[in-house]
Protein backbone atom coordinates (compact mmCIF):
# COMPACT_ATOMS: atom_id res chain seq x y z
CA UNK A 1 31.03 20.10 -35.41
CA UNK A 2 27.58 19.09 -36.86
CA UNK A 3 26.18 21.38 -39.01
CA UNK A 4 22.44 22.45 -38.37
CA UNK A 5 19.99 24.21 -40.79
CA UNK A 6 17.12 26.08 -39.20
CA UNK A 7 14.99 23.48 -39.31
CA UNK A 8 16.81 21.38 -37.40
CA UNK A 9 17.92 23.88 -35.06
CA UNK A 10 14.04 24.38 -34.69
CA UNK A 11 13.88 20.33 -33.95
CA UNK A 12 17.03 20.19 -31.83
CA UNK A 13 15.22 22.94 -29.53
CA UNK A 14 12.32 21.45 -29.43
CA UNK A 15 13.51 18.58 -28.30
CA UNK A 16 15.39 19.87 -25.19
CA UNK A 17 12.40 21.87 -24.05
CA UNK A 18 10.21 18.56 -24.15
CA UNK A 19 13.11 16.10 -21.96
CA UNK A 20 13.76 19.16 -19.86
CA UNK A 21 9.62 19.39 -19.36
CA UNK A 22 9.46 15.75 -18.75
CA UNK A 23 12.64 15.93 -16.30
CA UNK A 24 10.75 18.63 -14.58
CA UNK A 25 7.12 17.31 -14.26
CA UNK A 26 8.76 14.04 -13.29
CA UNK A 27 10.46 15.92 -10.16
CA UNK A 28 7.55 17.85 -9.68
CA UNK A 29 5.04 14.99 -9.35
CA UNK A 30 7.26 12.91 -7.58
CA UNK A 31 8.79 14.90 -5.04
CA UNK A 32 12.74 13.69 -3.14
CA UNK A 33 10.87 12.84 -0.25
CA UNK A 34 8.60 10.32 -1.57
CA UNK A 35 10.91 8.50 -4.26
CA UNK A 36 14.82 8.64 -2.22
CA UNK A 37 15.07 6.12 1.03
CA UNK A 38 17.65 4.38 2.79
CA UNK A 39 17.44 1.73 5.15
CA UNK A 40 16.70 3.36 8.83
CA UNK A 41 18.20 0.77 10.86
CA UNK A 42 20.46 -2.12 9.75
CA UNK A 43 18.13 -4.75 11.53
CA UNK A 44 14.01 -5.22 10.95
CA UNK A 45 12.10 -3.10 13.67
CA UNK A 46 9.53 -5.66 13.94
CA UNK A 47 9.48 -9.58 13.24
CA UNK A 48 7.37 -12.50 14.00
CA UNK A 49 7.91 -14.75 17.06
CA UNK A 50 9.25 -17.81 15.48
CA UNK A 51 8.30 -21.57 16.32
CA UNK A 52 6.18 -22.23 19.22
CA UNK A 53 4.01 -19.13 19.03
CA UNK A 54 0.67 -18.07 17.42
CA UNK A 55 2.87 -15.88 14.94
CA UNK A 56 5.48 -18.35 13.66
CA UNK A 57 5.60 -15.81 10.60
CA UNK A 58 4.34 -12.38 9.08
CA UNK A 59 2.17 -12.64 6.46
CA UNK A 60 1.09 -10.00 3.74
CA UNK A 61 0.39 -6.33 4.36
CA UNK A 62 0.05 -5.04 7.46
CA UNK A 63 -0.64 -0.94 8.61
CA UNK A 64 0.55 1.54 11.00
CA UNK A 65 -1.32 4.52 12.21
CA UNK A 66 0.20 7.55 13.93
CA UNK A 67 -0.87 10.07 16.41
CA UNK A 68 1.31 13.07 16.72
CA UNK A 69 -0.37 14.62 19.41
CA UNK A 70 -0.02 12.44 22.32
CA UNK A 71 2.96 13.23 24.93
CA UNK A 72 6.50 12.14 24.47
CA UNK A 73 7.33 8.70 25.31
CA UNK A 74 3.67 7.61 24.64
CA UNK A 75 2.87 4.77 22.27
CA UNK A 76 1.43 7.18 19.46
CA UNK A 77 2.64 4.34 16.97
CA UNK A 78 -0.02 1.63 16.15
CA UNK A 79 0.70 -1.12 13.64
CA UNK A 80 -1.12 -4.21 12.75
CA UNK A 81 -0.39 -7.16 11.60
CA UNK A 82 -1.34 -10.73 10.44
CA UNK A 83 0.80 -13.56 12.58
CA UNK A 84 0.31 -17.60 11.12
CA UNK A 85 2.11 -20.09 11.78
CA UNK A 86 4.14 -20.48 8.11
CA UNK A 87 2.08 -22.83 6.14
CA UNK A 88 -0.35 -21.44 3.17
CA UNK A 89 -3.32 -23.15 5.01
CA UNK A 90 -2.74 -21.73 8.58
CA UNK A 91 -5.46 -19.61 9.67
CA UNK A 92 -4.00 -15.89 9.30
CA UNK A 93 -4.73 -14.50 12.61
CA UNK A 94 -4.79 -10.51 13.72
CA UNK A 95 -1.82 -9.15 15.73
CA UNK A 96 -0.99 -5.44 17.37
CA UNK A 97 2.01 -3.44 18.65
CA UNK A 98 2.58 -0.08 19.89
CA UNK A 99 5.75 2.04 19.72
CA UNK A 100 6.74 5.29 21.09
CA UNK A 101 9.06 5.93 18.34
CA UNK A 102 8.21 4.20 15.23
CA UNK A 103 11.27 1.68 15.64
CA UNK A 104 10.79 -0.46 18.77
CA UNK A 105 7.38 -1.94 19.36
CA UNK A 106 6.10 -3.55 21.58
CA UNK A 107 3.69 -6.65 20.28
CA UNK A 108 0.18 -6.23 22.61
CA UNK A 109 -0.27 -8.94 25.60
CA UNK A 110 -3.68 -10.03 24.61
CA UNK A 111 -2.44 -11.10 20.66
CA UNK A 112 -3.63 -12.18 18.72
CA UNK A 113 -6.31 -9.51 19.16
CA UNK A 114 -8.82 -11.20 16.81
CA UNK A 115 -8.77 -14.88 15.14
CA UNK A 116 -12.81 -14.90 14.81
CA UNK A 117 -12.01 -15.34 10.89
CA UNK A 118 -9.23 -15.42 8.47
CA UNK A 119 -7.51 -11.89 8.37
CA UNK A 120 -4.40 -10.73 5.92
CA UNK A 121 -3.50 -8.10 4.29
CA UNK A 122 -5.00 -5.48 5.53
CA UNK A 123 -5.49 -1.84 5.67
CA UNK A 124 -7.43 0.86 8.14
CA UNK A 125 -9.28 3.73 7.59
CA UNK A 126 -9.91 6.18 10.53
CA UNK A 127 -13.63 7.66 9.82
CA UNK A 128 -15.83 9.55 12.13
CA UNK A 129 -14.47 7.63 15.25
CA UNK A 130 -14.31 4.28 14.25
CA UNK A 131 -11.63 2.46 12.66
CA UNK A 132 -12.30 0.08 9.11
CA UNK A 133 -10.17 -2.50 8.04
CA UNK A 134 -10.29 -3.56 4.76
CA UNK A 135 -8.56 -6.99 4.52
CA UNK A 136 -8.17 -10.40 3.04
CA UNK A 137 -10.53 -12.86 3.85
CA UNK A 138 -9.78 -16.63 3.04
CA UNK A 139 -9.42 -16.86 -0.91
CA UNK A 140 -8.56 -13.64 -1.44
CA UNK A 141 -11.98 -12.23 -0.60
CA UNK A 142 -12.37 -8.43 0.83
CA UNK A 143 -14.46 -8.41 3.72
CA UNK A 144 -15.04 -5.48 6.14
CA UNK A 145 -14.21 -5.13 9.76
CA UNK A 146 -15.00 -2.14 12.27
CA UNK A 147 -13.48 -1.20 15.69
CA UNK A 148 -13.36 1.58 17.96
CA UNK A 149 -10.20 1.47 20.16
CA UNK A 150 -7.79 -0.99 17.59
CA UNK A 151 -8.26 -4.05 19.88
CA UNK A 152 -11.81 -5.48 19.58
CA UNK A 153 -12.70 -5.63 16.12
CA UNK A 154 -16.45 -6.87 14.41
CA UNK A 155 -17.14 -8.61 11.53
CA UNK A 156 -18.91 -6.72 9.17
CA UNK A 157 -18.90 -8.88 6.01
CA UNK A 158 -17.77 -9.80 2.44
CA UNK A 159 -17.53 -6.67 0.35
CA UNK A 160 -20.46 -6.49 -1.89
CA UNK A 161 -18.49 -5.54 -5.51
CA UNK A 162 -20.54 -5.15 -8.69
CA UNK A 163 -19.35 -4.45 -12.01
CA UNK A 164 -20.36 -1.00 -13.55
CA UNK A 165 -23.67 -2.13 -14.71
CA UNK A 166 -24.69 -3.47 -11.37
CA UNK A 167 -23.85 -7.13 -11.91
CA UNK A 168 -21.54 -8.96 -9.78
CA UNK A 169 -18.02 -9.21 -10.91
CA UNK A 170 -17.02 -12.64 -12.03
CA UNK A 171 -16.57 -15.28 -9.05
CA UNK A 172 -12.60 -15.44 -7.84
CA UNK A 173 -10.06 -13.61 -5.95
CA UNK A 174 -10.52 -9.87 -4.79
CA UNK A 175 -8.29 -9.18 -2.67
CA UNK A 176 -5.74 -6.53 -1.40
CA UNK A 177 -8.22 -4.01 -0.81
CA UNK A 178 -7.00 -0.29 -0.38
CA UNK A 179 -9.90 2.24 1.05
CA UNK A 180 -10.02 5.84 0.98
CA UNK A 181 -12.71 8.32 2.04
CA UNK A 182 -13.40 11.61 0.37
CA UNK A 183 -16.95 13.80 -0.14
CA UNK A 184 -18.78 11.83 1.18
CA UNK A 185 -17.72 8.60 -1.33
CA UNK A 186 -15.62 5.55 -0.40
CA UNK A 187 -13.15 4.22 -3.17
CA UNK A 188 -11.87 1.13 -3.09
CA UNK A 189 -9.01 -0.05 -5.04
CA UNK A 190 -8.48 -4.24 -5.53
CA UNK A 191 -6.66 -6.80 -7.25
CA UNK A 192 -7.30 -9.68 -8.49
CA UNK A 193 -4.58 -12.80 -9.02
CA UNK A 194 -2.36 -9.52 -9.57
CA UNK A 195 -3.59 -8.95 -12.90
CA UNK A 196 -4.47 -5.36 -12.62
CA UNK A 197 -5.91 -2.77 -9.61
CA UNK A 198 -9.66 -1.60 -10.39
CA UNK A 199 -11.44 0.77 -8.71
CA UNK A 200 -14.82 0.68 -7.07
CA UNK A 201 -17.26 3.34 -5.16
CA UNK A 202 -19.80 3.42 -2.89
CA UNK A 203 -21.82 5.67 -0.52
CA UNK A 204 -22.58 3.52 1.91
CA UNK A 205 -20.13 0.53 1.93
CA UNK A 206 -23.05 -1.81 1.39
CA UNK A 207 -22.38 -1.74 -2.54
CA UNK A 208 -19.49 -0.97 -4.39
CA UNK A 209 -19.49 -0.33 -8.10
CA UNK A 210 -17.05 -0.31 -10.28
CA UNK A 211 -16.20 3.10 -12.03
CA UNK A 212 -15.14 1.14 -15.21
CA UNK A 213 -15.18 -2.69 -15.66
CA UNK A 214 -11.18 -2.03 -16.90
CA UNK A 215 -8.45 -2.14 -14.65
CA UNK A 216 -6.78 1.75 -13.38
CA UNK A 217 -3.66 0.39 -13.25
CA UNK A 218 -2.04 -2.84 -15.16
CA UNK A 219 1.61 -4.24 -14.48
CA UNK A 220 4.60 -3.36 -16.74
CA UNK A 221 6.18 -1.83 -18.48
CA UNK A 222 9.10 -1.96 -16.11
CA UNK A 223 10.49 -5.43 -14.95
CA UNK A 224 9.71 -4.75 -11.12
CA UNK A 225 5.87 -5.30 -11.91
CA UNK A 226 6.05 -6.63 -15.03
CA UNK A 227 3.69 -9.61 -14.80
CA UNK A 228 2.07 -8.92 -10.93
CA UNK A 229 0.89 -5.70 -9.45
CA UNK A 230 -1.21 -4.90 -6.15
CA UNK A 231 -1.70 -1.41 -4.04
CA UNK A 232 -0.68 -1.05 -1.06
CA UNK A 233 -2.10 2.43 0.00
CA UNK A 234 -3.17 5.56 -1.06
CA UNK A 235 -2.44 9.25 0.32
CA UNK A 236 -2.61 12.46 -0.35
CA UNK A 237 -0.08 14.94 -0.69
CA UNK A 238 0.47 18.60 -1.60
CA UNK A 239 -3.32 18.19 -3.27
CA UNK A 240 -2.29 15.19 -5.35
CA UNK A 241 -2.70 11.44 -4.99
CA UNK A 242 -0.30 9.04 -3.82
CA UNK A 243 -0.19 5.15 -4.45
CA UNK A 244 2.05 2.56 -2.72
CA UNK A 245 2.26 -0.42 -5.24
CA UNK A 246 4.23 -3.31 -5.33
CA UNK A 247 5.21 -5.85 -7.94
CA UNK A 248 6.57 -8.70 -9.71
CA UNK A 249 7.98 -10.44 -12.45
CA UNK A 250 6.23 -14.05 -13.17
CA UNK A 251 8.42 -16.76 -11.99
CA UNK A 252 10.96 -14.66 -10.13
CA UNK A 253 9.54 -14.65 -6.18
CA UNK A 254 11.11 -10.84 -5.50
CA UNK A 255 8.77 -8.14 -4.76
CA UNK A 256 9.59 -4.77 -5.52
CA UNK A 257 7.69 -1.30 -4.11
CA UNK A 258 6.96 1.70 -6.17
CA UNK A 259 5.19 4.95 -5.87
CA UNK A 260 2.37 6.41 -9.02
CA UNK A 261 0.61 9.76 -8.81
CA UNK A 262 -2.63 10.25 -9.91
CA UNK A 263 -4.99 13.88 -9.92
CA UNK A 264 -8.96 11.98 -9.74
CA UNK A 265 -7.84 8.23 -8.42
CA UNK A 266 -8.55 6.91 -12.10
CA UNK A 267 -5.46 7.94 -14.50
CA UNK A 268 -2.29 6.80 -13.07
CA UNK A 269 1.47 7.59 -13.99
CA UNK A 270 3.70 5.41 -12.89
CA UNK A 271 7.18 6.90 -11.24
CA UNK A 272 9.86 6.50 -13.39
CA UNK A 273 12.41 5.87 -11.60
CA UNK A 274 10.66 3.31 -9.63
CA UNK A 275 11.13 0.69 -8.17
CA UNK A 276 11.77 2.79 -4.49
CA UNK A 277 14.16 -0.08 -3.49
CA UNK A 278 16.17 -2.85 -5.33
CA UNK A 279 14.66 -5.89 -6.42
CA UNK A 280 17.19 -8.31 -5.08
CA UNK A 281 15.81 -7.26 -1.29
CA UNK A 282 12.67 -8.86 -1.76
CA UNK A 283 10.80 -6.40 0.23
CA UNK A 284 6.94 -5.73 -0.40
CA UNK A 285 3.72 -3.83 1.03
CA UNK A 286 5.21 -0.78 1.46
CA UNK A 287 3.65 2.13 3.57
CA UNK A 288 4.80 5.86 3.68
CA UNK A 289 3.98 6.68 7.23
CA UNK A 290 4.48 11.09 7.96
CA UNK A 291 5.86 11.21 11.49
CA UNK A 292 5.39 14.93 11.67
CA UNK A 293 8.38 16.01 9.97
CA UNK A 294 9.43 14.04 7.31
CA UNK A 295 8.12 10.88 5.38
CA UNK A 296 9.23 7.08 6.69
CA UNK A 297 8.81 4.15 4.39
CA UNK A 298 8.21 0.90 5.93
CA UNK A 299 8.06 -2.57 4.35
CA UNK A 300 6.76 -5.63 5.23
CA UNK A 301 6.58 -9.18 4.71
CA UNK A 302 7.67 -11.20 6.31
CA UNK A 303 9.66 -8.90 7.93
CA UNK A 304 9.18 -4.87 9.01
CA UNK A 305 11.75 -3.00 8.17
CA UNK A 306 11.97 0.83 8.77
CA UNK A 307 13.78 3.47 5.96
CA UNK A 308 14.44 7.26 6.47
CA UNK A 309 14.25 9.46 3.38
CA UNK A 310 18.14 10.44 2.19
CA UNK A 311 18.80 14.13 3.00
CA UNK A 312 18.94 16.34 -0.39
C-alpha cells in the first residue's frame, strides 16, 4: 500500500474534493432530463413527401410550438418546416403541421403556407401576440418574418447586424439565427460558415449590435463539433440558460446535437458528456420541446424524429 506523507495526504484530498465538485456542478448544471434520451418511436414522426410534391425533402431546422391548455384531442402541437424539392438551388419553401400528441401530425392543406421568398432554418418567437421567425434567407442571410395565427406570414426584412462599434459586419453568410426576448432586449445568436455563434442585441429589431465582435461560442474541443458549430435554440430552465447546438467534424457529413448552459447568454460551458446522441445517426437541429410534464427532444433534418427522456 502506497505510503503518503501529510503533504500528500493534503494533495490526495484535495484532489477528490475538486473531481467530486466538478462531478457535482456538472450534474447540477446539466440536469438527467436535459442530457439522457432515447429514441421515442422506432420510426420518424414526421417526413417529407417524396417525388412529385412541393416537399420532395426536409431541409435545415425547423420549430415546434406547444400549447398545453387547449382540450384533449386538439392540435396544441404546431411545427414548421422548410419542404424543397432536394437540390441545393431549389427554392426552400415554408411548410406546417399540427398534432394532437406531439407524434402524428398532420401536414396543413394549404402548404406550403408561404413561398413569397427563400425560407430555411428557422426559428419562432411568440411576443406580445404575434409570432417572429427568424430564418435563413437565400445565402445564409437572417431576415425577419411576422405572423399572427402561424399561417400567413409577412416579410419584414434582412436583419440589420452591426459589429460592436456600429459598423456592419463583414459581407457573407449569417445565418442560423436563434432569438430570444428578455427585459425588454432581443438577443440574437448567429453563425457564420459554422465558424463560431456570436451574439447580437437590439431594442427594437431594426438594429442589432454585437455585444463583442468575438464569437460566444467556438467549435471543439470535442470531435462532435470539432471544426462546425451552429445553435439551434435557447431556453430557460430552473433560472439558467439552455442552448441546443449542433456540430461537426470537417470532412465527415454527421451532425451531432449537444446541450451548453450559460448564466448571462455570453459565457458558455459546454456539457461534457455531450454529444446528446451518437454521431453515427447523423441527426441535427435539435429542439427540447416541455410537453407539460417532462422534456421531449426532437431532431430534424431531413427527417423528424421524436425521443423521450430515459427514466432515472
Amino acid at each position: 500500500m502506497p505510503q503518503f506523507n501529510s503533504l500528500s495526504r493534503y494533495t490526495f484530498a484535495a484532489t477528490l474534493i475538486f473531481s467530486w465538485s466538478i462531478a457535482t456542478n456538472a450534474k447540477e448544471s446539466f440536469p438527467a432530463e436535459l442530457t439522457g434520451f432515447s429514441p421515442g418511436v422506432s420510426i420518424p414522426v414526421f417526413t417529407a413527401q417524396g417525388a412529385g410534391h412541393w416537399d420532395v425533402k426536409i431541409r435545415e431546422r425547423g420549430w415546434i410550438l406547444f400549447d398545453k391548455n387547449v382540450e384533449p384531442g386538439t392540435p396544441g402541437w404546431r411545427m414548421w418546416y422548410t419542404g424543397y424539392d432536394g437540390t441545393r438551388e431549389g427554392q426552400k419553401k415554408l411548410g406546417l403541421a399540427t398534432s394532437a400528441d406531439g407524434v402524428t401530425w398532420k401536414p396543413h392543406p394549404d402548404n406550403p403556407i408561404y413561398h413569397e421568398v427563400w425560407i430555411e432554418d428557422m426559428m419562432i418567437v411568440p411576443h406580445s401576440g404575434t409570432l417572429y421567425m427568424f430564418a435563413e434567407g437565400k445565402d445564409d442571410q437572417a431576415h425577419l418574418l411576422t405572423s399572427k395565427d402561424g399561417v400567413a406570414w409577412q416579410r419584414v426584412g434582412i436583419l440589420n447586424v452591426q459589429k460592436a462599434n456600429g459598423e456592419p459586419i463583414e459581407s457573407g453568410p449569417y445565418g442560423t439565427p436563434v432569438a430570444h426576448y428578455e427585459a425588454g432586449t432581443w438577443y440574437l445568436f448567429y453563425e457564420r460558415r459554422d465558424a463560431g455563434i456570436w451574439l447580437a442585441t437590439s431594442r427594437d429589431m431594426k438594429v442589432w449590435k454585437n455585444v463583442s465582435d468575438d464569437p460566444v461560442m467556438v467549435p471543439g474541443p470535442d470531435e462532435f463539433d470539432f471544426d462546425l458549430i451552429a445553435m439551434n435554440q435557447i431556453f430557460k430552465y430552473k433560472g439558467r440558460y439552455y442552448a441546443s447546438i449542433h456540430g461537426s467534424k470537417a470532412g465527415s457529413k454527421l451532425w451531432a446535437n449537444g446541450i451548453a448552459v450559460s448564466d448571462d447568454l455570453r459565457s458558455w460551458q459546454k456539457y461534457s458528456g455531450n454529444p446528446l446522441r451518437p454521431i453515427f445517426e447523423n441527426k441535427s437541429s435539435g429542439l427540447f420541446i416541455h410537453d407539460g410534464k417532462q422534456f421531449r427532444f426532437y431532431t430534424m433534418h431531413d427527417q423528424v424524429h421524436l425521443h423521450f427522456a430515459i427514466p432515472r
